[in-house]
PDB file of N, CA and C in Angstrom:
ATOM      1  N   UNK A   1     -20.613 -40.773   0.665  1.00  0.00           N
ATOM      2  CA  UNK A   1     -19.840 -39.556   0.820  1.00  0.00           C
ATOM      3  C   UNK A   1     -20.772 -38.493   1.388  1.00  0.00           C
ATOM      4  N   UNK A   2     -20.201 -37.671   2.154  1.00  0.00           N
ATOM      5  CA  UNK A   2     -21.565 -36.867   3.148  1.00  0.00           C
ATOM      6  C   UNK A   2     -20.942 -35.343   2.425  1.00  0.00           C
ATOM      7  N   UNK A   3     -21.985 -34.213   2.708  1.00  0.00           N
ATOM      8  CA  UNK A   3     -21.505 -33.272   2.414  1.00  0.00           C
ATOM      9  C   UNK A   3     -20.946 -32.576   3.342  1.00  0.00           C
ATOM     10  N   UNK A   4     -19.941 -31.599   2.568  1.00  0.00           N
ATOM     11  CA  UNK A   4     -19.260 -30.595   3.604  1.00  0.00           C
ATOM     12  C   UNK A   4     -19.933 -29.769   4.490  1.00  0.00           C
ATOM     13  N   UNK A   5     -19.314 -29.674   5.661  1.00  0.00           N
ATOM     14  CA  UNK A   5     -19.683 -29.051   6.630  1.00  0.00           C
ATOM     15  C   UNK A   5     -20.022 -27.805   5.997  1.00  0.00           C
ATOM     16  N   UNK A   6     -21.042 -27.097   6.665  1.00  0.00           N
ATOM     17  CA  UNK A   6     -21.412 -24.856   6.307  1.00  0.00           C
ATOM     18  C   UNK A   6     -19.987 -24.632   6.541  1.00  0.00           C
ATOM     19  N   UNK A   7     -19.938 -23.377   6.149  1.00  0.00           N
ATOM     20  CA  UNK A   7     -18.704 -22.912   6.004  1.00  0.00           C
ATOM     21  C   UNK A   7     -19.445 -21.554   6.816  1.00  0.00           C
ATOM     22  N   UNK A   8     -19.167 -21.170   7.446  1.00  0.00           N
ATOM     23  CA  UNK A   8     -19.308 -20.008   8.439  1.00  0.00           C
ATOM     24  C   UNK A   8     -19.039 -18.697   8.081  1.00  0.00           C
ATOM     25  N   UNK A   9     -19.824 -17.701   7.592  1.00  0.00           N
ATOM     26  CA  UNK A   9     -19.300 -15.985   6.690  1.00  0.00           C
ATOM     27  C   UNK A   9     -18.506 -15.428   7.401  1.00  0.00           C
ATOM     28  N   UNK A  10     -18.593 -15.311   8.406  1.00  0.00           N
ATOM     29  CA  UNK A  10     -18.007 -14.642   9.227  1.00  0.00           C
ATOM     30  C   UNK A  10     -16.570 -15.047   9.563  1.00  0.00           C
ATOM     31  N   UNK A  11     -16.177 -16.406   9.282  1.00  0.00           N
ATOM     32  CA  UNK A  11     -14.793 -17.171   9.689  1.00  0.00           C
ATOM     33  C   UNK A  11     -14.523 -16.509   8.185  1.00  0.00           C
ATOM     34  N   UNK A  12     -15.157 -16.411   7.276  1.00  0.00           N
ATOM     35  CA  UNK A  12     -14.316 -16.315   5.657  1.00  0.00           C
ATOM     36  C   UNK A  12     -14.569 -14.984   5.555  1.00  0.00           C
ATOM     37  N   UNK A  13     -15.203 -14.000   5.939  1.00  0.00           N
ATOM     38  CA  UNK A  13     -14.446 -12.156   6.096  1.00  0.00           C
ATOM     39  C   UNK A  13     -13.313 -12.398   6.768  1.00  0.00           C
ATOM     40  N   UNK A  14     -13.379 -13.013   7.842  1.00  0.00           N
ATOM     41  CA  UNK A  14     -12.096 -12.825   8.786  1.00  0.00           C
ATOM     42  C   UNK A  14     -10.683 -13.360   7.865  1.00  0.00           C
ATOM     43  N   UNK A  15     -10.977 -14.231   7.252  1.00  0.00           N
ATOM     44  CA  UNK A  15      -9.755 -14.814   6.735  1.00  0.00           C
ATOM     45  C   UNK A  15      -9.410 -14.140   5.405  1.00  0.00           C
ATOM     46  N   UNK A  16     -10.650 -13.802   5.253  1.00  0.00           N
ATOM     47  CA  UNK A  16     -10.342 -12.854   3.639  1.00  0.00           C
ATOM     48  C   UNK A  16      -9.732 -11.338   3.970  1.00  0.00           C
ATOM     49  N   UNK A  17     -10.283 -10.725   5.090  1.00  0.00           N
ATOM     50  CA  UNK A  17      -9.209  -9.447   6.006  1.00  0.00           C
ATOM     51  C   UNK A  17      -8.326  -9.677   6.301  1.00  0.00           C
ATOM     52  N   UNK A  18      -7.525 -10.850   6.664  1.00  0.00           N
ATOM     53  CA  UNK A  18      -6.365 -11.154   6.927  1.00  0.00           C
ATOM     54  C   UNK A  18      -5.667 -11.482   5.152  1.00  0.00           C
ATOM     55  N   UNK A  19      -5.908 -12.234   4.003  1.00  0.00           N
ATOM     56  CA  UNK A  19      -5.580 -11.744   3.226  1.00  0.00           C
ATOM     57  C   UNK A  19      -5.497  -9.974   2.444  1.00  0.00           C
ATOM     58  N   UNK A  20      -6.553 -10.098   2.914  1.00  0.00           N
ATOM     59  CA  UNK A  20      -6.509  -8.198   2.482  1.00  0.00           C
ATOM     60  C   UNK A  20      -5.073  -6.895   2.822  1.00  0.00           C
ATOM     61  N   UNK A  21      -5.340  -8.061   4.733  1.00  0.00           N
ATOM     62  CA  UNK A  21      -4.111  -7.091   5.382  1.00  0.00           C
ATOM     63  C   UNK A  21      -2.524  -7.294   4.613  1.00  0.00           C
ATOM     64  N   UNK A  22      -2.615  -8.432   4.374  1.00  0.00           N
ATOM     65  CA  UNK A  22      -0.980  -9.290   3.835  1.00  0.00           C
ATOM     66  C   UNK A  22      -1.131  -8.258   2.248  1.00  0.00           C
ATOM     67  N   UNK A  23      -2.203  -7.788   1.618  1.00  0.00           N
ATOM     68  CA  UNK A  23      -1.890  -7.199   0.373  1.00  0.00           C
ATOM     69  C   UNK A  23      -1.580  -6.081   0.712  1.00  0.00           C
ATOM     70  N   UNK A  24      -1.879  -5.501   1.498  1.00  0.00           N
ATOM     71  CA  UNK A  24      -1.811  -3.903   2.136  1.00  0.00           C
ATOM     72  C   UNK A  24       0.037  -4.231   2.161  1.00  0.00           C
ATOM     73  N   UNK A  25       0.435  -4.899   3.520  1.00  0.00           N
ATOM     74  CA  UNK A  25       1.580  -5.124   3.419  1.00  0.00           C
ATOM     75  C   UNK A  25       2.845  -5.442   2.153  1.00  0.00           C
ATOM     76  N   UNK A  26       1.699  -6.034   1.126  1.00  0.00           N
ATOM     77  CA  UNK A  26       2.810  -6.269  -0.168  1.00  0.00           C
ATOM     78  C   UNK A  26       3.138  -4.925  -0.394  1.00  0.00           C
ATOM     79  N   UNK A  27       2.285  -4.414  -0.909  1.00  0.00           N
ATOM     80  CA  UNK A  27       2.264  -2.989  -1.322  1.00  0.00           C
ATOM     81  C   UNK A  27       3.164  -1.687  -0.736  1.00  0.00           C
ATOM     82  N   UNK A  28       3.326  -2.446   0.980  1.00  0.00           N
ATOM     83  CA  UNK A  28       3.992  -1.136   1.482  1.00  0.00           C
ATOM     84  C   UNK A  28       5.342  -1.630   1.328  1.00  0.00           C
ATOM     85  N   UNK A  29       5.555  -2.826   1.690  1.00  0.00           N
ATOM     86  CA  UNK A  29       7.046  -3.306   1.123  1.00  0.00           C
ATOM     87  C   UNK A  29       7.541  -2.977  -0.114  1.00  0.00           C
ATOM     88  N   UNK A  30       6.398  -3.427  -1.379  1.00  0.00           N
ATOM     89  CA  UNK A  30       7.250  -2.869  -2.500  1.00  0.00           C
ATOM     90  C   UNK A  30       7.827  -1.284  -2.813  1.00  0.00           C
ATOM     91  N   UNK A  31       6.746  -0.118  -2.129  1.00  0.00           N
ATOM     92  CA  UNK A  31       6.832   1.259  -2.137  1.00  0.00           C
ATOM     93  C   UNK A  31       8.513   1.296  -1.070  1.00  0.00           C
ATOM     94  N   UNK A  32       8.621   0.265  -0.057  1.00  0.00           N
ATOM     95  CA  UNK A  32       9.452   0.577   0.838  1.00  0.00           C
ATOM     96  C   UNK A  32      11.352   0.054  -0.267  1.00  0.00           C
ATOM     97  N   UNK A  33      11.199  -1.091  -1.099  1.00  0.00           N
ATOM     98  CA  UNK A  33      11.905  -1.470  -1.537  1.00  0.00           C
ATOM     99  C   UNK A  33      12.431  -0.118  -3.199  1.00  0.00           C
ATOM    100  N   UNK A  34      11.551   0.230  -3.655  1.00  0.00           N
ATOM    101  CA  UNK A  34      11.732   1.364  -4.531  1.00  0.00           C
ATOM    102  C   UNK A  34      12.082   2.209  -4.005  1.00  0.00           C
ATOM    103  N   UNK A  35      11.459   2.674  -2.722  1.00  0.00           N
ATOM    104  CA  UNK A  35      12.240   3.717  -2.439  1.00  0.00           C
ATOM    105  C   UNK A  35      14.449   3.509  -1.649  1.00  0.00           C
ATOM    106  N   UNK A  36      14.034   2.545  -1.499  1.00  0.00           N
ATOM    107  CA  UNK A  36      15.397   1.651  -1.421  1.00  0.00           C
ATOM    108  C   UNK A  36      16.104   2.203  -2.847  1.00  0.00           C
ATOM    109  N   UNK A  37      15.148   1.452  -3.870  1.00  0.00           N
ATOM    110  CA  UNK A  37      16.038   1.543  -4.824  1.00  0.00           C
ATOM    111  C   UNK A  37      16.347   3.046  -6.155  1.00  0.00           C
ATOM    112  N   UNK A  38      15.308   3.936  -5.810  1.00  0.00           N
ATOM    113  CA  UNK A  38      15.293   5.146  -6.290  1.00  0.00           C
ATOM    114  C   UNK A  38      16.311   6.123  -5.331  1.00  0.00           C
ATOM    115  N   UNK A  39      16.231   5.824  -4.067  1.00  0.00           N
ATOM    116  CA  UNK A  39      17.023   6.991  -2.856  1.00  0.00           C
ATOM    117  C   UNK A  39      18.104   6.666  -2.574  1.00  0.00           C
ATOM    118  N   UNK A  40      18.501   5.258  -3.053  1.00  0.00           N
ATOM    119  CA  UNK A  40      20.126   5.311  -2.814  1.00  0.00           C
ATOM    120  C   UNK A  40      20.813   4.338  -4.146  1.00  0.00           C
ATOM    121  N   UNK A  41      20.116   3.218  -4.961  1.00  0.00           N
ATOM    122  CA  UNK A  41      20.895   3.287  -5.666  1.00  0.00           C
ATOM    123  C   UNK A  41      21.001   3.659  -6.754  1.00  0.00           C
ATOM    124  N   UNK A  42      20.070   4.518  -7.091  1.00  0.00           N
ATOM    125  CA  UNK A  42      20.030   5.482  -8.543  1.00  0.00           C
ATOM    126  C   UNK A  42      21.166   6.597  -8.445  1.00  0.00           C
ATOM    127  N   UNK A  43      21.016   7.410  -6.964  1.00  0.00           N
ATOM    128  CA  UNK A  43      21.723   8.285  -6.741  1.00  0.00           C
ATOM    129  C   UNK A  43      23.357   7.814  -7.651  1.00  0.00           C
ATOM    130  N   UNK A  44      23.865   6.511  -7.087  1.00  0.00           N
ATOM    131  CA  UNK A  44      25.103   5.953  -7.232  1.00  0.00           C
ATOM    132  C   UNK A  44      25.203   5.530  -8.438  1.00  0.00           C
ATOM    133  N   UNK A  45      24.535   5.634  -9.467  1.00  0.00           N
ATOM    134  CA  UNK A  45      24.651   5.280 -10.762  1.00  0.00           C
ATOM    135  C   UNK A  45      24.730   6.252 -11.767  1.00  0.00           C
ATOM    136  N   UNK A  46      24.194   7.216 -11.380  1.00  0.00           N
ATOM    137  CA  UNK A  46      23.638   9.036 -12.370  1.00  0.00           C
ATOM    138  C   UNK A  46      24.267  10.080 -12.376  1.00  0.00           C
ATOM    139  N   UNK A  47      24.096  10.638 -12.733  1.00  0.00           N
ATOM    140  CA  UNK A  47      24.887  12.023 -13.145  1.00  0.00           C
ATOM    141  C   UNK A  47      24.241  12.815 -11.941  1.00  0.00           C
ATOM    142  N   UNK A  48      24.834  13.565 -11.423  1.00  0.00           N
ATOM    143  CA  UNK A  48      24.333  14.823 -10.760  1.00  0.00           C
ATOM    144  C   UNK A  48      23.405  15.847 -11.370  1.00  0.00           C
ATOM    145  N   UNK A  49      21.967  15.984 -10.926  1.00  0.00           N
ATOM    146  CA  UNK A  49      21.737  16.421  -9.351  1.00  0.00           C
ATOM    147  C   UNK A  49      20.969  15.289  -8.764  1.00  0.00           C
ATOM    148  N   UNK A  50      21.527  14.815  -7.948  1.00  0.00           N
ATOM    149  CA  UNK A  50      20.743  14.086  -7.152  1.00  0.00           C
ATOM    150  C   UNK A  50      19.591  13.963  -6.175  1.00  0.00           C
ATOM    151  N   UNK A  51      19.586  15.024  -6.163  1.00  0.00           N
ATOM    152  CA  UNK A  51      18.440  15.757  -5.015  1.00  0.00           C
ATOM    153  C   UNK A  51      16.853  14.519  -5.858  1.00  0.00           C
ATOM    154  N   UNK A  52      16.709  15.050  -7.026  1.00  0.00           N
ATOM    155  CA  UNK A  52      15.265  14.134  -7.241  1.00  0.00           C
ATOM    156  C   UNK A  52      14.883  13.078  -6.881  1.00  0.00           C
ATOM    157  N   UNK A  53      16.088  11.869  -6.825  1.00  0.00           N
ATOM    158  CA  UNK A  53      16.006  10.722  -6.729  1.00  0.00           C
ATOM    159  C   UNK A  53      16.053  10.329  -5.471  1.00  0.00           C
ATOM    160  N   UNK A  54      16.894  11.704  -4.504  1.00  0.00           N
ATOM    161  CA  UNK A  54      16.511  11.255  -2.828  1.00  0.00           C
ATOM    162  C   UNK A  54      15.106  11.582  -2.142  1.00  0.00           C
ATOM    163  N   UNK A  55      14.714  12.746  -3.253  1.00  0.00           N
ATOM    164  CA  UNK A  55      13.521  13.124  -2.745  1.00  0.00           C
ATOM    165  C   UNK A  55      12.412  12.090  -3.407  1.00  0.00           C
ATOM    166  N   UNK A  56      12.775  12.004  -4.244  1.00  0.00           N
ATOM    167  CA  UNK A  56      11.338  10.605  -4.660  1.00  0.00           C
ATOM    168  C   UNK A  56      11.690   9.222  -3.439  1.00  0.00           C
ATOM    169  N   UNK A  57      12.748   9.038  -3.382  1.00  0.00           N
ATOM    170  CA  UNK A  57      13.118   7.546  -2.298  1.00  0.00           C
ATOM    171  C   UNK A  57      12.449   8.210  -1.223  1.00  0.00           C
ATOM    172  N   UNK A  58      12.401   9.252  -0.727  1.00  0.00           N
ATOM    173  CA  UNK A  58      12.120   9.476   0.332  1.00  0.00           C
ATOM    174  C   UNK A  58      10.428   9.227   0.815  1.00  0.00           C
ATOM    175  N   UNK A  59       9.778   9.753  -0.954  1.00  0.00           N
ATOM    176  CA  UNK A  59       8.761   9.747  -0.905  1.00  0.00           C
ATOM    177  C   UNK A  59       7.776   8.987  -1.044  1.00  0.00           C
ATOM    178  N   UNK A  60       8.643   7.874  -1.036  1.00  0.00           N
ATOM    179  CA  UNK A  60       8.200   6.322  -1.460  1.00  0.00           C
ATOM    180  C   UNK A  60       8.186   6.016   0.055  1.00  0.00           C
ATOM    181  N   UNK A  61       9.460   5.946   0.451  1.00  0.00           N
ATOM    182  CA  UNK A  61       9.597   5.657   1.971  1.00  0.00           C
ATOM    183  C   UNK A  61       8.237   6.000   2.925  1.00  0.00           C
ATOM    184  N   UNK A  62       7.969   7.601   2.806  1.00  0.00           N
ATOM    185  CA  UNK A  62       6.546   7.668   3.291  1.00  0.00           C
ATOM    186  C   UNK A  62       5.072   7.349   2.867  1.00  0.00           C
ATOM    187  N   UNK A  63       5.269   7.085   1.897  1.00  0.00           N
ATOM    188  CA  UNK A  63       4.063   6.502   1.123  1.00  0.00           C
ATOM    189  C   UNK A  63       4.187   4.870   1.700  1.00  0.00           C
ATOM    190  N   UNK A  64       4.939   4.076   1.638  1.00  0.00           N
ATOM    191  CA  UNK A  64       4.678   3.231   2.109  1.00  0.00           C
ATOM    192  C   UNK A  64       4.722   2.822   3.769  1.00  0.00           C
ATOM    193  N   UNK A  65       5.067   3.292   4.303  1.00  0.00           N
ATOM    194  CA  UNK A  65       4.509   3.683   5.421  1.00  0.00           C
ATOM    195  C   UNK A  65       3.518   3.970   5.659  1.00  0.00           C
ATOM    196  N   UNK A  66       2.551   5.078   4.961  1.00  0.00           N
ATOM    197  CA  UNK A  66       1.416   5.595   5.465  1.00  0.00           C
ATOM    198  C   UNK A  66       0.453   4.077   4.543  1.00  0.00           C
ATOM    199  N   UNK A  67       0.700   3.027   4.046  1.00  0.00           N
ATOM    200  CA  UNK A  67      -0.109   2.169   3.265  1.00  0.00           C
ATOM    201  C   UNK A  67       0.067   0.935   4.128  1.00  0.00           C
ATOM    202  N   UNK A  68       1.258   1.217   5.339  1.00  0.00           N
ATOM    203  CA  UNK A  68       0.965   0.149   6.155  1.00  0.00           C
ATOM    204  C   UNK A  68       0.341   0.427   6.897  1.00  0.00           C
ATOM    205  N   UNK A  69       0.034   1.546   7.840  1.00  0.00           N
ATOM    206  CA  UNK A  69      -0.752   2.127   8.679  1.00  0.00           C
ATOM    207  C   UNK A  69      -2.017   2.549   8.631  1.00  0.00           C
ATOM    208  N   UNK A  70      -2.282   2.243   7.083  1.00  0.00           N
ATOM    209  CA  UNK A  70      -3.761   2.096   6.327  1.00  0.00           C
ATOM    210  C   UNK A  70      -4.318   0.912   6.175  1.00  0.00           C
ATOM    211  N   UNK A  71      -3.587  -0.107   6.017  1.00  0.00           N
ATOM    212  CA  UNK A  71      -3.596  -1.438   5.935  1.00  0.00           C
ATOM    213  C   UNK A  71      -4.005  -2.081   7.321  1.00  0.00           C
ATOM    214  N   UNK A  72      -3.360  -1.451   8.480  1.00  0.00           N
ATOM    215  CA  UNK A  72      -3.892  -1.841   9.756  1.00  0.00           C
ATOM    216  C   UNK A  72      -4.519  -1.185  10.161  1.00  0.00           C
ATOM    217  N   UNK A  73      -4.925   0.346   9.819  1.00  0.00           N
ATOM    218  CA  UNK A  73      -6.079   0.942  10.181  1.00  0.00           C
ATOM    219  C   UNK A  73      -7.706   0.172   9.749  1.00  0.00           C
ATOM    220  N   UNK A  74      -7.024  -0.341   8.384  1.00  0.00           N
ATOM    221  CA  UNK A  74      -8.355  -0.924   7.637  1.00  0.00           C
ATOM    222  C   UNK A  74      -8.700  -2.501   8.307  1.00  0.00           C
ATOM    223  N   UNK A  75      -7.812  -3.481   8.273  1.00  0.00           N
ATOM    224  CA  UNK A  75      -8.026  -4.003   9.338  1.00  0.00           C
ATOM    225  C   UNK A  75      -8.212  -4.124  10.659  1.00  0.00           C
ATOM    226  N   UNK A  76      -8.262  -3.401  11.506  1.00  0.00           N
ATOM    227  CA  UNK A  76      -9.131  -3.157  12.484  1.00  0.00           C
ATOM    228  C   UNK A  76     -10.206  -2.626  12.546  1.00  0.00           C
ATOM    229  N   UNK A  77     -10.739  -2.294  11.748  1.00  0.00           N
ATOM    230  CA  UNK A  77     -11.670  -1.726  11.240  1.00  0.00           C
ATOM    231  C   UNK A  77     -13.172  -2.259  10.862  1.00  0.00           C
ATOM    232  N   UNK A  78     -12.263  -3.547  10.146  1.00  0.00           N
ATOM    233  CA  UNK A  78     -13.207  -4.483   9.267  1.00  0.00           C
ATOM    234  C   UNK A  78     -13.492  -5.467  10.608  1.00  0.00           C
ATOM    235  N   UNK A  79     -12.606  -5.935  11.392  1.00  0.00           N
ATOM    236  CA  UNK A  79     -12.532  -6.688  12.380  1.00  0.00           C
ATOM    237  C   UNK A  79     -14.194  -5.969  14.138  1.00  0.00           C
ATOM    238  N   UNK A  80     -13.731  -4.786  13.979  1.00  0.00           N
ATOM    239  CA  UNK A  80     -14.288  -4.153  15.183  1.00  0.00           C
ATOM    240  C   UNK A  80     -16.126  -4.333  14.245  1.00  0.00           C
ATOM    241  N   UNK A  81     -16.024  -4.171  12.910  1.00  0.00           N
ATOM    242  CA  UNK A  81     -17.363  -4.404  12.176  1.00  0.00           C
ATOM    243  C   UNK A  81     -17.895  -5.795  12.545  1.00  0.00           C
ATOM    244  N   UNK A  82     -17.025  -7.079  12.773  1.00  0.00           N
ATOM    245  CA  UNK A  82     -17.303  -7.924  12.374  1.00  0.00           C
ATOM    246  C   UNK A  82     -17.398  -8.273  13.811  1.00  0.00           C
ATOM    247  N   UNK A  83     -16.966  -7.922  14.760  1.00  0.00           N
ATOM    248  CA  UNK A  83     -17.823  -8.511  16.520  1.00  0.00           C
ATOM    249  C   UNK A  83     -18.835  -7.372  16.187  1.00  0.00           C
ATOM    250  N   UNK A  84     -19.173  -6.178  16.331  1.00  0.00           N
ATOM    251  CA  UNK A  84     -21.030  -5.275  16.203  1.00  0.00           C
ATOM    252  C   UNK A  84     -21.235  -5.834  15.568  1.00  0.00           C
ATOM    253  N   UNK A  85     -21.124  -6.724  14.164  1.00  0.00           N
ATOM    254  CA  UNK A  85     -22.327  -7.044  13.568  1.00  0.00           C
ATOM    255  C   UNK A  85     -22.735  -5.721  12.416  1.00  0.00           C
ATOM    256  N   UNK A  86     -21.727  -4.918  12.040  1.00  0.00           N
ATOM    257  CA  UNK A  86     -21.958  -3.845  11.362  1.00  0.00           C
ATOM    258  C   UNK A  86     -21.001  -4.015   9.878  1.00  0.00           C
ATOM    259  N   UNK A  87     -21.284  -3.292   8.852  1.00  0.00           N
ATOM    260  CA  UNK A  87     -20.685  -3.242   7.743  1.00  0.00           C
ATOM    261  C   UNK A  87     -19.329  -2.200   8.003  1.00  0.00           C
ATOM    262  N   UNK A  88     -18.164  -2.222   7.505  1.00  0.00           N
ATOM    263  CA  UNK A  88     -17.235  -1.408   7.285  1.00  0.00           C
ATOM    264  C   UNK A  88     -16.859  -1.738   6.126  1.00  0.00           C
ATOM    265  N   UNK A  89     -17.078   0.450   6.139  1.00  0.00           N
ATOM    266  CA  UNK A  89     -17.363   0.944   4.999  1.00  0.00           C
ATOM    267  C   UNK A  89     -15.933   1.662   4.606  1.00  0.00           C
ATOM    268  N   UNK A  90     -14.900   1.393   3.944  1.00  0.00           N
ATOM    269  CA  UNK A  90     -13.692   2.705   3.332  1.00  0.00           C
ATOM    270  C   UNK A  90     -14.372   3.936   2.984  1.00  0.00           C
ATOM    271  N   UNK A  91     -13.561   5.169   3.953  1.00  0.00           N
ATOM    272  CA  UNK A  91     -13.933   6.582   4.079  1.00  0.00           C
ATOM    273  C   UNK A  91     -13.781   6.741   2.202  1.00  0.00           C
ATOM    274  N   UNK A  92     -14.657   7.485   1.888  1.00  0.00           N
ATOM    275  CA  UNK A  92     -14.577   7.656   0.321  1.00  0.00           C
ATOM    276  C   UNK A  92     -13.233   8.467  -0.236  1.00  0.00           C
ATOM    277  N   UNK A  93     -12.795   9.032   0.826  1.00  0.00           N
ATOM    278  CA  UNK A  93     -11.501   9.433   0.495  1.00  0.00           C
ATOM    279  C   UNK A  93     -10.100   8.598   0.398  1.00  0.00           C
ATOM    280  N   UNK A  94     -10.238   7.864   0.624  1.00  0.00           N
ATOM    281  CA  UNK A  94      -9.079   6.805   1.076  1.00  0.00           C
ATOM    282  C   UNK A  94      -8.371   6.513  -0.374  1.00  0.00           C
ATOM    283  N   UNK A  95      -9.260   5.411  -0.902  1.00  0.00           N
ATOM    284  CA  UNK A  95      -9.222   5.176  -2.587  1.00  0.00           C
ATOM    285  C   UNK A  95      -8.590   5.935  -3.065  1.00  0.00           C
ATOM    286  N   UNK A  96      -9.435   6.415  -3.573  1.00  0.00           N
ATOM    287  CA  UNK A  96      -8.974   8.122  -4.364  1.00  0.00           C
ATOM    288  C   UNK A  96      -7.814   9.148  -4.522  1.00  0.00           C
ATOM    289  N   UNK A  97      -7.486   8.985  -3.077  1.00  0.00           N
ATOM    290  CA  UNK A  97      -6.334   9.133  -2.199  1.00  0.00           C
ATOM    291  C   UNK A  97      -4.762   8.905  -2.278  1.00  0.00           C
ATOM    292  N   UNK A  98      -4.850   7.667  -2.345  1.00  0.00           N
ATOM    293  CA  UNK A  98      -4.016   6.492  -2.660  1.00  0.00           C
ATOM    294  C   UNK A  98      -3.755   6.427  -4.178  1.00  0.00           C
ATOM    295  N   UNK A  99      -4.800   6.743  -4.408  1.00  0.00           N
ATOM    296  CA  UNK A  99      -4.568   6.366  -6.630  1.00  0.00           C
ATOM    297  C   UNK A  99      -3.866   7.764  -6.883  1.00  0.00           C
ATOM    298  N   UNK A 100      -4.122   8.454  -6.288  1.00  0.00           N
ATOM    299  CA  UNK A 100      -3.364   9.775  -6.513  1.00  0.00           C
ATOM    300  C   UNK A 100      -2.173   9.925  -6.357  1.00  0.00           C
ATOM    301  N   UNK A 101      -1.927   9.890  -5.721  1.00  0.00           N
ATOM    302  CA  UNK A 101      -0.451   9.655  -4.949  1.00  0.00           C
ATOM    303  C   UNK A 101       0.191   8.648  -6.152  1.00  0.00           C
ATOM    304  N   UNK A 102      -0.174   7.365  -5.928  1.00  0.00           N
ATOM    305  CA  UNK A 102       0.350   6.649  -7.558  1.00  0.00           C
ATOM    306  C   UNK A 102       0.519   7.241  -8.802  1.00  0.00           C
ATOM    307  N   UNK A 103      -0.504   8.188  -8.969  1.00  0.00           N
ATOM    308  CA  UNK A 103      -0.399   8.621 -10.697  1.00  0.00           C
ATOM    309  C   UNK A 103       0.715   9.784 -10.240  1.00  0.00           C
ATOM    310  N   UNK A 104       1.103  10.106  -9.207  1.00  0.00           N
ATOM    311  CA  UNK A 104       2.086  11.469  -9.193  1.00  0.00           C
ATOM    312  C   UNK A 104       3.552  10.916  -8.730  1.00  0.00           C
ATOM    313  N   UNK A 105       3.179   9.845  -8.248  1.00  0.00           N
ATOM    314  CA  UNK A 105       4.707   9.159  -8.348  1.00  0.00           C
ATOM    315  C   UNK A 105       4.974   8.388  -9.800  1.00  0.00           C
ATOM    316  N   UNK A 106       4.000   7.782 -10.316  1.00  0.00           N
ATOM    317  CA  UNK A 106       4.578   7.402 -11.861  1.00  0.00           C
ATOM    318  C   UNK A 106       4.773   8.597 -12.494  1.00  0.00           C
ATOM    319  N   UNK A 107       4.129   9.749 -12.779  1.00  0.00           N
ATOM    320  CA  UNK A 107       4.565  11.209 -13.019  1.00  0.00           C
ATOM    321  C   UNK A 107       5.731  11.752 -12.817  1.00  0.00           C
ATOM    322  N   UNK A 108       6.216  11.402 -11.812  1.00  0.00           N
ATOM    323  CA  UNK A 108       7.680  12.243 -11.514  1.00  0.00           C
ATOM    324  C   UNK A 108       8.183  10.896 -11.892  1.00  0.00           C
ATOM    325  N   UNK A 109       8.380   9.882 -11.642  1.00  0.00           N
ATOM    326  CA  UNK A 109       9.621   8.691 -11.928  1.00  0.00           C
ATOM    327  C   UNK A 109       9.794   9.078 -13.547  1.00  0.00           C
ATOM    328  N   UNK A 110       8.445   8.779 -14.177  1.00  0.00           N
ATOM    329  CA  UNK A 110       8.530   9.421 -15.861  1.00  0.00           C
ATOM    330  C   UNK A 110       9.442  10.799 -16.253  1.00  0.00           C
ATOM    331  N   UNK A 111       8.943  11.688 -15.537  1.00  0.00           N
ATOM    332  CA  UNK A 111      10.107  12.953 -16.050  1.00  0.00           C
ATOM    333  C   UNK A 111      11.360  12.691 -15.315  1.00  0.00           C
ATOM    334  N   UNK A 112      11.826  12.443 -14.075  1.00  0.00           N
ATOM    335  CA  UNK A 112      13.310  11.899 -14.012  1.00  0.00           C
ATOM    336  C   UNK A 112      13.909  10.686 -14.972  1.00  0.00           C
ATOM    337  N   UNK A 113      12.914   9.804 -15.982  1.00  0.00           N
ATOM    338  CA  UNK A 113      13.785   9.016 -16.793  1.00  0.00           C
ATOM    339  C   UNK A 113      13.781   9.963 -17.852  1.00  0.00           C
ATOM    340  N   UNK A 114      12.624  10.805 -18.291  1.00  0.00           N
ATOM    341  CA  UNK A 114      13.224  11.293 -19.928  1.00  0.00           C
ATOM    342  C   UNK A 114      13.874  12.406 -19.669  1.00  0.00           C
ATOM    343  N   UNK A 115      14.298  13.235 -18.366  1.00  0.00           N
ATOM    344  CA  UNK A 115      15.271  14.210 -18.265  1.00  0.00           C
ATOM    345  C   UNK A 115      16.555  13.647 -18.041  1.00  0.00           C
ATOM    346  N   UNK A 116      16.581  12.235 -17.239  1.00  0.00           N
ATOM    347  CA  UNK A 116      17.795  11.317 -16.813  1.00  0.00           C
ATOM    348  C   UNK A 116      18.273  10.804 -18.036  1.00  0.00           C
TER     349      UNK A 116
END
């Protein structure tokens, strides 16, 4: 029995950025599907005022959007690193960024259920 061929780093960043990108994408789908389901069918189930629940769908809607366009910003990114021969690095703001935005959308979904 012979041993396996090297396995090449550079073929397994590439393939591990292409998983990376597909998580980026989970993520913006699910933000895209909540806001589906906070902006139109909560509206149709609740008591009036509705305004919160279009404005949170809405705000999901752009949040996940801007996490796909981060997702392919970041992959190209990692990719343009990986022909130079250079490290890519996430702007320190990005993270941070992003987690924020999360703790202020679980924030408001929380006070529209215990006021709802």
């Amino acid at each position: 029995m012979s041993a396996p061929p090297a396995v090449d780093a550079t073929r397994r960043t590439r393939l591990a950025n292409e998983r990376t990108f597909l998580a980026w994408w989970r993520t913006a789908l699910g933000c895209l599907g909540l806001a589906v389901g906070i902006g139109t069918v909560l509206p149709e189930v609740t008591e009036p005022p509705h305004w919160p629940f279009l404005a949170l769908g809405a705000f999901f809607a752009l949040l996940g959007s801007a996490v796909a366009g981060a997702g392919w910003w970041r992959y190209a990114a990692v990719e343009r690193a990986l022909v130079g021969g250079e490290e890519a690095i996430a702007p320190r703001w990005l993270m941070p960024a992003l987690g924020c935005v999360i703790v202020i959308c679980g924030l408001l979904i929380a006070l529209l259920v215990l006021v709802g």
